[in-house]
Protein backbone atom coordinates (compact mmCIF):
# COMPACT_ATOMS: atom_id res chain seq x y z
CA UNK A 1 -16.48 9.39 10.77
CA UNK A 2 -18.92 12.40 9.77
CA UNK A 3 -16.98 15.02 7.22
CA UNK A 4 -18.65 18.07 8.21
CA UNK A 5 -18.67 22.15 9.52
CA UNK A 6 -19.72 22.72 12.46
CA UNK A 7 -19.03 26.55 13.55
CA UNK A 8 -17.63 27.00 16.43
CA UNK A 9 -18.74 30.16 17.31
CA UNK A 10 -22.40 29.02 17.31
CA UNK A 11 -22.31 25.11 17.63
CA UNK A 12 -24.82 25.08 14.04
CA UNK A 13 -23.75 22.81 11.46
CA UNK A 14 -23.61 24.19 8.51
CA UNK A 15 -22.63 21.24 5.58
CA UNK A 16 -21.85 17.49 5.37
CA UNK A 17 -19.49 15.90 3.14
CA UNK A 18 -20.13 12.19 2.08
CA UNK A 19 -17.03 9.84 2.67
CA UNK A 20 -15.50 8.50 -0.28
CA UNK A 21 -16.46 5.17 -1.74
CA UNK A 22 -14.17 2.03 -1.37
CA UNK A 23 -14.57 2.18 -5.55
CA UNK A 24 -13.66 6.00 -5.31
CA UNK A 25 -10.75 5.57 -3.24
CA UNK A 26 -9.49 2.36 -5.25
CA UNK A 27 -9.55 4.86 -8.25
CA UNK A 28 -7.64 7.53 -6.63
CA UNK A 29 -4.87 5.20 -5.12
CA UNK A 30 -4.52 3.82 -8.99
CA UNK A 31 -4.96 7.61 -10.47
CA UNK A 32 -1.77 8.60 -7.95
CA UNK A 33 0.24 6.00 -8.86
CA UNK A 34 -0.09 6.39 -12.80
CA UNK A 35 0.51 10.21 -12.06
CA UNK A 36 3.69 9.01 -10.33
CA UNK A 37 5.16 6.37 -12.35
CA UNK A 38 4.45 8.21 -15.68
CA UNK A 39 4.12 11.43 -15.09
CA UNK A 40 5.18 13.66 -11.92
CA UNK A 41 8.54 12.05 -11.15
CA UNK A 42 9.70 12.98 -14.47
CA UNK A 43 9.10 16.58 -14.69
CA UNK A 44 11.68 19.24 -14.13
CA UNK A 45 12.03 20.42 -11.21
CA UNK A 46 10.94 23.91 -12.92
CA UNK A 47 7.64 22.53 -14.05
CA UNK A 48 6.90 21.39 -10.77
CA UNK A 49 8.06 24.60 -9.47
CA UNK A 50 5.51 26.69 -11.88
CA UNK A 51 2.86 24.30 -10.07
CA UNK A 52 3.42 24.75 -6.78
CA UNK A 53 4.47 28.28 -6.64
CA UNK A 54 1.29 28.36 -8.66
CA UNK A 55 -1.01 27.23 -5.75
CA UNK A 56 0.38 29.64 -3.70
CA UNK A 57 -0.45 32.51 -5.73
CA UNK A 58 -3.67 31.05 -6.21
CA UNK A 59 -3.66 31.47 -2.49
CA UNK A 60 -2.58 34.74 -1.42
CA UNK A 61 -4.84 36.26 -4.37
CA UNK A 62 -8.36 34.71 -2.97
CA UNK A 63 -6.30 35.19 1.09
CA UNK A 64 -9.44 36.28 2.29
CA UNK A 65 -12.32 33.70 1.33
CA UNK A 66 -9.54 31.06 2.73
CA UNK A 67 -9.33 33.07 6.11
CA UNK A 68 -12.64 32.93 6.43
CA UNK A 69 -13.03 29.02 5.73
CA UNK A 70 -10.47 28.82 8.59
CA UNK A 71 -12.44 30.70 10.88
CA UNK A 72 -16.07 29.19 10.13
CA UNK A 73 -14.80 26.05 10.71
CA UNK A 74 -11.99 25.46 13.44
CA UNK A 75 -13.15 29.26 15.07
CA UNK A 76 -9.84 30.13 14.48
CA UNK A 77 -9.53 34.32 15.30
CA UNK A 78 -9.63 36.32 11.71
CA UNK A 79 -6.30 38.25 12.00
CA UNK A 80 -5.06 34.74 12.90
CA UNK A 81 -6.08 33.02 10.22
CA UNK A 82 -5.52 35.31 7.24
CA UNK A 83 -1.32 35.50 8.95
CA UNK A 84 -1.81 31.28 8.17
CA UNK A 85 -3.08 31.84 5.04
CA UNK A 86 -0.01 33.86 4.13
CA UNK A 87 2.13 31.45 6.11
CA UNK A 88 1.11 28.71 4.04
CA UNK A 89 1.56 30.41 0.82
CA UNK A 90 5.21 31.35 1.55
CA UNK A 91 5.95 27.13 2.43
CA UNK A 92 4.92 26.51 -1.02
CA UNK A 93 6.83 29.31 -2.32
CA UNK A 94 9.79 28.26 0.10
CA UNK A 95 9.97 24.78 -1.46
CA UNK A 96 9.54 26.09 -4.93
CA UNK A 97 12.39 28.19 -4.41
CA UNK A 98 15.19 25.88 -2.80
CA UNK A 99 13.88 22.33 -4.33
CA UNK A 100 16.52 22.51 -7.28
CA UNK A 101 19.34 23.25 -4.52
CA UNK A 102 17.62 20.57 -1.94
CA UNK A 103 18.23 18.30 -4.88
CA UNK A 104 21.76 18.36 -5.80
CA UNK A 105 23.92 15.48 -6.24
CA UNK A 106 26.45 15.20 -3.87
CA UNK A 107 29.57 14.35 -3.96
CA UNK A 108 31.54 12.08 -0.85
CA UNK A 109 34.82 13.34 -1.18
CA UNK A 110 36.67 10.66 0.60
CA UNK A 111 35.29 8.19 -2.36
CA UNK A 112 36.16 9.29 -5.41
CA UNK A 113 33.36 9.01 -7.91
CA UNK A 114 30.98 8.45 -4.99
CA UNK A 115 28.08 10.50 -5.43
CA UNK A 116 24.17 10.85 -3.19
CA UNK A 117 21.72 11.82 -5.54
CA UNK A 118 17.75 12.75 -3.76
CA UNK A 119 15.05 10.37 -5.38
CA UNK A 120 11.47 10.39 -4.53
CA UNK A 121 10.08 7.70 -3.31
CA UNK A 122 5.77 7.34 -4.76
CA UNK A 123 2.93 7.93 -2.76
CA UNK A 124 2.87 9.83 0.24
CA UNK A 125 -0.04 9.45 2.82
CA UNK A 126 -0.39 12.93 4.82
CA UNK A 127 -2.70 12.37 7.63
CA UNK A 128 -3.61 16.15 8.96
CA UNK A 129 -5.20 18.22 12.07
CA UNK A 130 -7.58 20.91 12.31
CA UNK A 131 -5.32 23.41 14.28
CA UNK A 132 -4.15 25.09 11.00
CA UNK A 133 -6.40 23.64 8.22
CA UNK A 134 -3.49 25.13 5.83
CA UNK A 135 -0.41 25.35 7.24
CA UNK A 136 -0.13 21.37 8.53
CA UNK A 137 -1.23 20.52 4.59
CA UNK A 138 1.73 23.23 3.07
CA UNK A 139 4.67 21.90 5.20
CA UNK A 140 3.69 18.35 3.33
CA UNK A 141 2.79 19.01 0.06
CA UNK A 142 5.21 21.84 -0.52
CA UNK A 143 8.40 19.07 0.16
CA UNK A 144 6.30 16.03 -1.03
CA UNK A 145 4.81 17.74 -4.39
CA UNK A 146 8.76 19.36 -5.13
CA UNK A 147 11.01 16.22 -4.65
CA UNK A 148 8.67 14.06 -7.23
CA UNK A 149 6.24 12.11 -4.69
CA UNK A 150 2.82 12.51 -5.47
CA UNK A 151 0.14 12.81 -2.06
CA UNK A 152 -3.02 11.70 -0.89
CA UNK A 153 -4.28 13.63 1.84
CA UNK A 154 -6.97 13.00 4.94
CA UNK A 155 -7.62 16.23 6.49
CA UNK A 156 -9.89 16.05 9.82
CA UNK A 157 -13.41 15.79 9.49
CA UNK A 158 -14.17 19.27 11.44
CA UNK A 159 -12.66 21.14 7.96
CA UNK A 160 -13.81 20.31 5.26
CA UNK A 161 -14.03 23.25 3.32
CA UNK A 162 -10.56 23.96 4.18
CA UNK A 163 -9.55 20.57 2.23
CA UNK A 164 -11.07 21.07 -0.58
CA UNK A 165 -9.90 24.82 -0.65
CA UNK A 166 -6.79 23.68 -0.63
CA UNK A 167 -7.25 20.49 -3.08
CA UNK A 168 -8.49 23.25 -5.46
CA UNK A 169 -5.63 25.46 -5.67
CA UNK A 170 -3.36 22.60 -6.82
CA UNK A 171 -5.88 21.93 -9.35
CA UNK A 172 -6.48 25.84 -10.65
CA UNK A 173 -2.40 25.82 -10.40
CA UNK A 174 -2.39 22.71 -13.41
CA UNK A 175 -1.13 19.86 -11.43
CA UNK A 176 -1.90 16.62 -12.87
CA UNK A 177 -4.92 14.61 -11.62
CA UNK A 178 -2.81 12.43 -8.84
CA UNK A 179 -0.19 14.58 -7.77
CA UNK A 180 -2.28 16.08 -4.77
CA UNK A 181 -5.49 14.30 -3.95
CA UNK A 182 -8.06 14.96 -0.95
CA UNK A 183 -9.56 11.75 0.32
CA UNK A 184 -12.69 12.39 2.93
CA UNK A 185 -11.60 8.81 4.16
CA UNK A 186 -12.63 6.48 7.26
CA UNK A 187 -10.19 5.18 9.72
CA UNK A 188 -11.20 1.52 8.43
CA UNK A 189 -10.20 2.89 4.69
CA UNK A 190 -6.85 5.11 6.01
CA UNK A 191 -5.83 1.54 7.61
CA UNK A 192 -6.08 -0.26 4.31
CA UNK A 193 -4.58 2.56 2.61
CA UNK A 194 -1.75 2.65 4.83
CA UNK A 195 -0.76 -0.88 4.04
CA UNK A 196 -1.44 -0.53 0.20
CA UNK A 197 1.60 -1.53 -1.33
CA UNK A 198 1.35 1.55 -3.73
CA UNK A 199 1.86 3.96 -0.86
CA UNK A 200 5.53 4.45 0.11
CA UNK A 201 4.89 6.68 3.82
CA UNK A 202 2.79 8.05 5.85
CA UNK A 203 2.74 11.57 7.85
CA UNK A 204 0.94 12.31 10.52
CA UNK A 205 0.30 15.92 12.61
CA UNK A 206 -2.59 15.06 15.65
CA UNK A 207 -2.53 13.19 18.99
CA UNK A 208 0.00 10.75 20.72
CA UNK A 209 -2.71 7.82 20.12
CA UNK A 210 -3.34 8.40 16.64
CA UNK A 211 -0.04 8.69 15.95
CA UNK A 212 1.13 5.19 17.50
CA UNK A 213 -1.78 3.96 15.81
CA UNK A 214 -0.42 4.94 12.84
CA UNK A 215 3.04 4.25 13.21
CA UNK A 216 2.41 0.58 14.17
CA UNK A 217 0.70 -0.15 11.29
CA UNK A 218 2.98 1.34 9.31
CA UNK A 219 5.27 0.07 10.98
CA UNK A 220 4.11 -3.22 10.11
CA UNK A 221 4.27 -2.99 6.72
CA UNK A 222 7.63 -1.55 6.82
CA UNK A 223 6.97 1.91 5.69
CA UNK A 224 8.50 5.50 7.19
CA UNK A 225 6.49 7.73 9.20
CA UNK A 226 7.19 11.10 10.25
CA UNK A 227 5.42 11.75 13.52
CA UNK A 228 4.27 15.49 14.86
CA UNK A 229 2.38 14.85 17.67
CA UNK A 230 1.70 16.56 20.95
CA UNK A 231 3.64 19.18 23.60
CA UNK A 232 3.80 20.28 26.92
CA UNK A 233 5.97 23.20 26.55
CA UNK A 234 7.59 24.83 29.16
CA UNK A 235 8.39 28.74 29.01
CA UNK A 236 10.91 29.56 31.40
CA UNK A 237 11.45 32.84 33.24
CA UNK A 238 14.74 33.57 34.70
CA UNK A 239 15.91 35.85 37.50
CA UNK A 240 16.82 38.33 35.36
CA UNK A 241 14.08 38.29 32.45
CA UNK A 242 12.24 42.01 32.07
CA UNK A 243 8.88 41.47 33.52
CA UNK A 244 6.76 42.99 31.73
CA UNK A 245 8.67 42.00 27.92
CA UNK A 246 7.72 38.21 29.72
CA UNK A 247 4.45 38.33 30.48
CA UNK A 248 3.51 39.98 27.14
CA UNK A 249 5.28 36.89 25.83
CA UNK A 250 3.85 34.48 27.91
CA UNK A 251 0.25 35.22 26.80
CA UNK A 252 0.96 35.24 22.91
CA UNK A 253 2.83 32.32 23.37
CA UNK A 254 -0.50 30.32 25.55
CA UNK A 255 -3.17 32.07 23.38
CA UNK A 256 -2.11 32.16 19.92
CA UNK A 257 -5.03 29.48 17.95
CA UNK A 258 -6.87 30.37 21.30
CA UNK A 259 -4.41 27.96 22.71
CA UNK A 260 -5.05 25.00 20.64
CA UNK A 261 -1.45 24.48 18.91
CA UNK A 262 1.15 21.60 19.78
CA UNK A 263 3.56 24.34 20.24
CA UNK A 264 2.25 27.11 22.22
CA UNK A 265 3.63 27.74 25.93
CA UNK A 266 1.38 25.42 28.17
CA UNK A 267 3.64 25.58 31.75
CA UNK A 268 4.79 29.24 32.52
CA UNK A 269 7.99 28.61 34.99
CA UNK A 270 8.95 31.47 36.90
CA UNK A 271 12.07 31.61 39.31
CA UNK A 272 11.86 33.36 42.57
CA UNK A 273 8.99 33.78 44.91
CA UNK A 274 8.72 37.72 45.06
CA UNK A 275 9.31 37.64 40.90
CA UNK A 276 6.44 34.26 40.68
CA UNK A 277 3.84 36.79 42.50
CA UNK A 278 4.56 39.82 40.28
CA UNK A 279 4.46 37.29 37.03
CA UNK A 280 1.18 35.75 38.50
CA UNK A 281 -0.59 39.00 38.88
CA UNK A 282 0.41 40.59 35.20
CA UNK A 283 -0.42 37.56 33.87
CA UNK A 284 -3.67 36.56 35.18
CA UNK A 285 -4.60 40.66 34.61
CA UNK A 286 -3.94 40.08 31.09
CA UNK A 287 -5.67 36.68 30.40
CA UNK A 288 -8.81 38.24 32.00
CA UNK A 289 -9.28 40.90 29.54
CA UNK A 290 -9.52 38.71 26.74
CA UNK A 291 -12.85 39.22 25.33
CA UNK A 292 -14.68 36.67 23.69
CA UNK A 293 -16.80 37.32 20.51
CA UNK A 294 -17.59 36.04 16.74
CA UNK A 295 -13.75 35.40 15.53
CA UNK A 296 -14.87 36.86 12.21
CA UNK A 297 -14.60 40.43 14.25
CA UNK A 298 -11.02 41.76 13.98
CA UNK A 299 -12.09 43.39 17.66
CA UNK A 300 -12.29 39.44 19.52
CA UNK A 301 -9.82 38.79 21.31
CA UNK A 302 -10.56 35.26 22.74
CA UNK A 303 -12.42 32.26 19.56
CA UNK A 304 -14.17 29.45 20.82
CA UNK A 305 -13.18 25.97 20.99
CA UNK A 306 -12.68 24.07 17.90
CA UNK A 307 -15.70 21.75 18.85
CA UNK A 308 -17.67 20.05 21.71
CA UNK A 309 -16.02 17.40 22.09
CA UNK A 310 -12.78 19.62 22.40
CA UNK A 311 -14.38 21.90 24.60
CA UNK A 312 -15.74 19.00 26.81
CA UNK A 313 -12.21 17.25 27.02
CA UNK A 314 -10.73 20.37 28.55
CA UNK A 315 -13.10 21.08 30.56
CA UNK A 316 -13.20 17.40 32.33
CA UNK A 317 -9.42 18.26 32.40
CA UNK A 318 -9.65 21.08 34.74
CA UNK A 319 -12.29 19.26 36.86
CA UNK A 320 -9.68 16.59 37.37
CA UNK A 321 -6.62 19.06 37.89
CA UNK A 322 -8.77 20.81 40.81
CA UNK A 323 -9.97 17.54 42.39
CA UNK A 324 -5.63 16.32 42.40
CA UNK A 325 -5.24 19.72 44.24
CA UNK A 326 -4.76 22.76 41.50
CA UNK A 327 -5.61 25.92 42.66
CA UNK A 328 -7.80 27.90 39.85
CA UNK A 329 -6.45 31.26 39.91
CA UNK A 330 -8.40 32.43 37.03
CA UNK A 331 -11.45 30.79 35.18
CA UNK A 332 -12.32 27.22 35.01
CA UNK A 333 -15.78 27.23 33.43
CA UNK A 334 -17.81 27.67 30.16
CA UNK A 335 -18.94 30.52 28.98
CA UNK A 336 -23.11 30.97 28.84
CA UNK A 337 -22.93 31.97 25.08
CA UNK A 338 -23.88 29.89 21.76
CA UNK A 339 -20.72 28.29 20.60
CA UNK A 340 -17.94 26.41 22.39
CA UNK A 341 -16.10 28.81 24.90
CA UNK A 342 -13.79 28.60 27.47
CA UNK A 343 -13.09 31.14 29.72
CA UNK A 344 -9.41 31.94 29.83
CA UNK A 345 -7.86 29.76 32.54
CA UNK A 346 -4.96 29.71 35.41
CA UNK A 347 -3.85 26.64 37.57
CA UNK A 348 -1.76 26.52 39.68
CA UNK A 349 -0.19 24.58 42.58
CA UNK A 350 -0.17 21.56 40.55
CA UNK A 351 2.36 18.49 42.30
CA UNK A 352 3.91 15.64 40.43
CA UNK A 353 0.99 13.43 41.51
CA UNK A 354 -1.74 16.15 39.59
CA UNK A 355 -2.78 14.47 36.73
CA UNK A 356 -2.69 17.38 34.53
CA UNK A 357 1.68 17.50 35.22
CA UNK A 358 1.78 15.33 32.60
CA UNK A 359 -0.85 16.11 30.80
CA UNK A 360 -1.60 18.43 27.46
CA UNK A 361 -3.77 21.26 27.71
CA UNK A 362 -4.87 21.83 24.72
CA UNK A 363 -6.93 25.68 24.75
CA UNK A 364 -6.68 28.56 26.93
CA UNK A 365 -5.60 26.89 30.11
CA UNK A 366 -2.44 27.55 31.40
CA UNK A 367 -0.26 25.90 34.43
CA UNK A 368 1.66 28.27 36.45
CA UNK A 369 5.04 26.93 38.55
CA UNK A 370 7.05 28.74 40.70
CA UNK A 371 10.79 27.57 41.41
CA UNK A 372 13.59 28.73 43.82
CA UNK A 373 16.43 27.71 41.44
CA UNK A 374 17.57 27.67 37.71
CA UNK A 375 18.13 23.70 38.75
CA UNK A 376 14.69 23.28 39.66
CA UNK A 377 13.08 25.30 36.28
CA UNK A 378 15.12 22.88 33.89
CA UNK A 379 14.31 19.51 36.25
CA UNK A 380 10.73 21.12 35.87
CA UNK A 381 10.54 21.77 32.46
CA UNK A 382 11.71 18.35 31.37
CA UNK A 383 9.61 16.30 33.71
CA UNK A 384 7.01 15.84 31.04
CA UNK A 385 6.60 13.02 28.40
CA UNK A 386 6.55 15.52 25.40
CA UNK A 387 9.62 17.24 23.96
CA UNK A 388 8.38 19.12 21.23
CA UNK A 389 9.34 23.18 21.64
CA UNK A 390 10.46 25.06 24.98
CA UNK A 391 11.02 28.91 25.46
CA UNK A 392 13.75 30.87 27.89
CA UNK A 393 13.79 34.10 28.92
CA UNK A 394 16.46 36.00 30.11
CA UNK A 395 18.40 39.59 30.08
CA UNK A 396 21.77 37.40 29.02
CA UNK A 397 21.60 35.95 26.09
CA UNK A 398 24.24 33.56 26.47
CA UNK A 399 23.31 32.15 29.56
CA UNK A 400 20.18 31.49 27.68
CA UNK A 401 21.73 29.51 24.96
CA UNK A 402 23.13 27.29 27.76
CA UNK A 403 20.06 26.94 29.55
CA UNK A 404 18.34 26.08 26.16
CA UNK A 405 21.05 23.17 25.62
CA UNK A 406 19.67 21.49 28.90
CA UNK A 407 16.33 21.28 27.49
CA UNK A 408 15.12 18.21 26.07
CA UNK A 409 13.00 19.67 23.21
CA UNK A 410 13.35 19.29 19.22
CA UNK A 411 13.37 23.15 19.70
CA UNK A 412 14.64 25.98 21.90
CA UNK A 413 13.63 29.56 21.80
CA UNK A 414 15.40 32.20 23.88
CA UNK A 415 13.35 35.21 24.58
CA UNK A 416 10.79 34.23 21.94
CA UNK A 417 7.53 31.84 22.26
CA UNK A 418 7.94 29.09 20.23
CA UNK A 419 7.28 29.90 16.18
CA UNK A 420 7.66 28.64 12.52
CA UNK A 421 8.65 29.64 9.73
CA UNK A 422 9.37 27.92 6.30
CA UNK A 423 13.22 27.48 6.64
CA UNK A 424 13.21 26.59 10.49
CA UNK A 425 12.59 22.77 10.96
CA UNK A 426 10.13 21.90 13.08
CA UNK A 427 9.46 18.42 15.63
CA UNK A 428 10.47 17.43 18.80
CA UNK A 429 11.37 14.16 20.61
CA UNK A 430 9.86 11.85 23.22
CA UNK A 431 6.05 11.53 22.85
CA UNK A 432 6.01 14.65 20.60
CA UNK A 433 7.12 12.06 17.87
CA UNK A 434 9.77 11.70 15.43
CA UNK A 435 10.83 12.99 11.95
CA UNK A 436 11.26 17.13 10.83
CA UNK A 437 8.77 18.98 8.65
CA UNK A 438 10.04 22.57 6.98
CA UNK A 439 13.44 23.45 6.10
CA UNK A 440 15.78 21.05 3.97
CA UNK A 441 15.61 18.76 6.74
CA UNK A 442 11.87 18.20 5.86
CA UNK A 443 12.49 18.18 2.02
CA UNK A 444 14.71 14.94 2.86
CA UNK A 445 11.75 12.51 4.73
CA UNK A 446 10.78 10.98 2.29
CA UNK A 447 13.45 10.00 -0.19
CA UNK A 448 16.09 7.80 -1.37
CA UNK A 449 19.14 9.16 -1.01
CA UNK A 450 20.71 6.88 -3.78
CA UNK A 451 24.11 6.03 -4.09
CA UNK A 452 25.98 6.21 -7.59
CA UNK A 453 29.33 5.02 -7.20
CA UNK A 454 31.48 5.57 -10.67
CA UNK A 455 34.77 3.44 -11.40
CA UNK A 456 36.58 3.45 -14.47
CA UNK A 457 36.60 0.10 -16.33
CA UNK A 458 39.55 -2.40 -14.85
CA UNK A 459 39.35 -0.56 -11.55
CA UNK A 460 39.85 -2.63 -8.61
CA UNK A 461 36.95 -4.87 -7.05
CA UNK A 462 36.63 -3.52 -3.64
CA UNK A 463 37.43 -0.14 -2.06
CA UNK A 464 37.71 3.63 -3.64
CA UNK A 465 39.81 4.64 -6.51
CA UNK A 466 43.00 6.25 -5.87
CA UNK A 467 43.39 9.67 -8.03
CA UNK A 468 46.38 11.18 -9.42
């Protein structure tokens, strides 16, 4: 595994990182646990507040040079990636903020003197994608770094800079050498590490096979894992959705990260014939006047591909969606430029036995359905392995809410693409994995909720104790 940028936008590569030693990595698995088991556990949660909330200060006052790390390295649009940069900081100011509250005891009012109280657990292994460099790392370490676990993290090899960026602001903020530590690690070492008795669980964000890799492994050693793998999400037009309000939606919701996010709208579903055509035609009009460019102009509307072997993936993709029957409607091909481009893409007239229904797409390539029934859109949109996020739009709110409840998804949007936000959990079910990250729900991962159960002395042996 080779740590190093490669810029999308012109296929160059611009730095390599070494990978870390078997000695250095030895010394940073012993350096975490000392910072654990004698220092970071034991700090207020105040103190670990000031840290974190430090960091993200850190962040949003150099916003820019981080934006542009983003977009050198993963091609990520610059608009888009200074909004992550700002999304990240307010996760680490989100967990600052509620970690005291997250942390309460509490009390079991049908047992008397029964009480839960939120313990960390050690070392946390965050395993992370190159998506969004910063926002996968914040909805860990914000949660991990508050509740009293200390982390070692493996960012992908494609963003480099980005980990150490982020490394840095932890340091600059005054957290102890330990309590957030970037590892430029090989899959041989990230196996050992995973079974090192020193680390207590293991987080992944990336693909469904690296994350049953990981979670049989860790699974072996009888460790947790939080899983946040891939989706297929479908974005569902009903009879009565405004047109126009839908297709704007539809194309933020397939093109945000030029379509490279585990949540973005991948299957447009549109109900009616006469409605599927109108849909169709606003839609494809609008993909097609996405104009590619250098992502570091605020005037590009369509990045490139986060690398080759991305780009080439989705690509073979398409050629196998055509040859099981898709129509392309729009696109298809590479763009003749440096860099790794796509043009924007339409399928459509994809069956069950199309290789791509089941597939991920991940970039601009979009599959278009048309239905005759509300019945056939939700049958549609969960016939897919992945249950991650799903979208519905519709003038009645209500009836959306109900349609929403049929979807098997971790999440539900009505009227909205799928989004994120530091107090809305986020995960899904099926092959999109297991676990939540963000909100309290992903403050409460990786913990022992520990049981303190207070009797007076001569109470009985067994069973609560009766108060007057």
């Amino acid at each position: 595994m080779t740590y190093q940028t490669i810029n999308p936008a012109t296929g160059l590569t611009v730095k390599t990182y070494p990978e870390i030693s078997d000695t250095d990595l030895e010394k940073a698995l012993a350096t975490a646990q000392a910072c654990y088991e004698t220092d970071w556990r034991h700090r207020s949660v105040a103190d670990r507040a000031r840290i974190v909330s430090g960091a993200a200060t850190k962040l949003r006052e150099h916003a820019e040079e981080h934006a542009r790390y983003i977009t050198l390295e993963m091609g990520k649009l610059i608009g888009t990636a200074r909004a992550e940069v700002s999304l990240s900081a307010d996760i680490l100011d989100y967990y600052a903020t509620h970690a005291e509250a997250f942390l309460n005891p509490r009390a079991i009012p049908e047992s008397p003197g029964a009480i839960l109280e939120t313990r960390p657990l050690g070392i946390i292994l965050g395993i992370e994608p190159w998506n969004f460099p910063y926002y996968q790392i914040a909805r860990v370490a914000g949660p991990q770094l508050m509740v009293g676990n200390v982390l070692l993290l493996k960012h992908a090899e494609n963003v480099p800079q980005c980990a150490l960026a982020f490394a840095r602001l932890f340091e600059l903020a005054g957290a102890p050498p330990g309590a957030y530590t970037n590892i430029f690690a090989s899959l041989k070492q990230i196996g050992r590490v995973i079974e090192d008795p020193r680390v207590c669980g293991v987080t992944v964000t990336g693909s469904e096979r690296a994350g049953a890799a990981v979670a049989e492994r860790a699974g072996r050693n009888l460790k947790k894992s939080v899983m946040e793998l891939g989706g297929s999400d479908p974005f569902l037009v009903l009879e009565d959705a405004p047109l126009e309000a839908s297709i704007d939606a539809a194309i933020f919701g397939r093109m945000f990260n030029t379509g490279q996010s585990c949540v973005s709208s991948k299957r447009i579903i549109v109900i009616g014939k006469e409605r599927g055509k109108a849909f169709l035609e606003g839609f494809v009009q609008r993909m097609a006047a996405l104009e590619a460019g250098n992502p570091e102009d605020p005037a590009t509307t369509l990045g490139p591909i986060s690398s080759e072997r991305a780009m080439d993936l989705l690509l073979k993709q398409i050629d196998v969606a055509k040859a099981g029957g898709a129509r392309v409607v729009l696109g298809g091909e590479r763009i003749d430029r440096p860099g790794f481009y796509i043009e924007p893409t339409v399928l459509t007239d994809i069956d069950e036995n199309n290789p791509i229904y089941s597939q991920e797409l991940f970039g601009p390539v979009a599959s278009y359905y048309v239905v005759d029934s509300e019945e056939e859109a939700i049958k549609l949109a969960n016939a897919t392995p992945f249950g991650l996020g799903a979208s519905v739009f519709t003038a009645d709110v209500e009836h959306g809410r109900l349609v929403a409840e049929r979807i098997d998804s971790g999440m539900v949007f009505v009227n909205q693409p799928a989004w994120t936000a530091p107090e809305l959990p986020f995960g899904g079910i099926k092959n999109s994995g297991f676990g939540r990250e963000l909100s309290e729900l992903g403050f409460g991962e990786f913990v022992n909720r520990k049981l303190i159960n207070v009797a007076p002395a001569g109470s009985p042996l067994w069973g609560p104790v009766a108060t007057k």
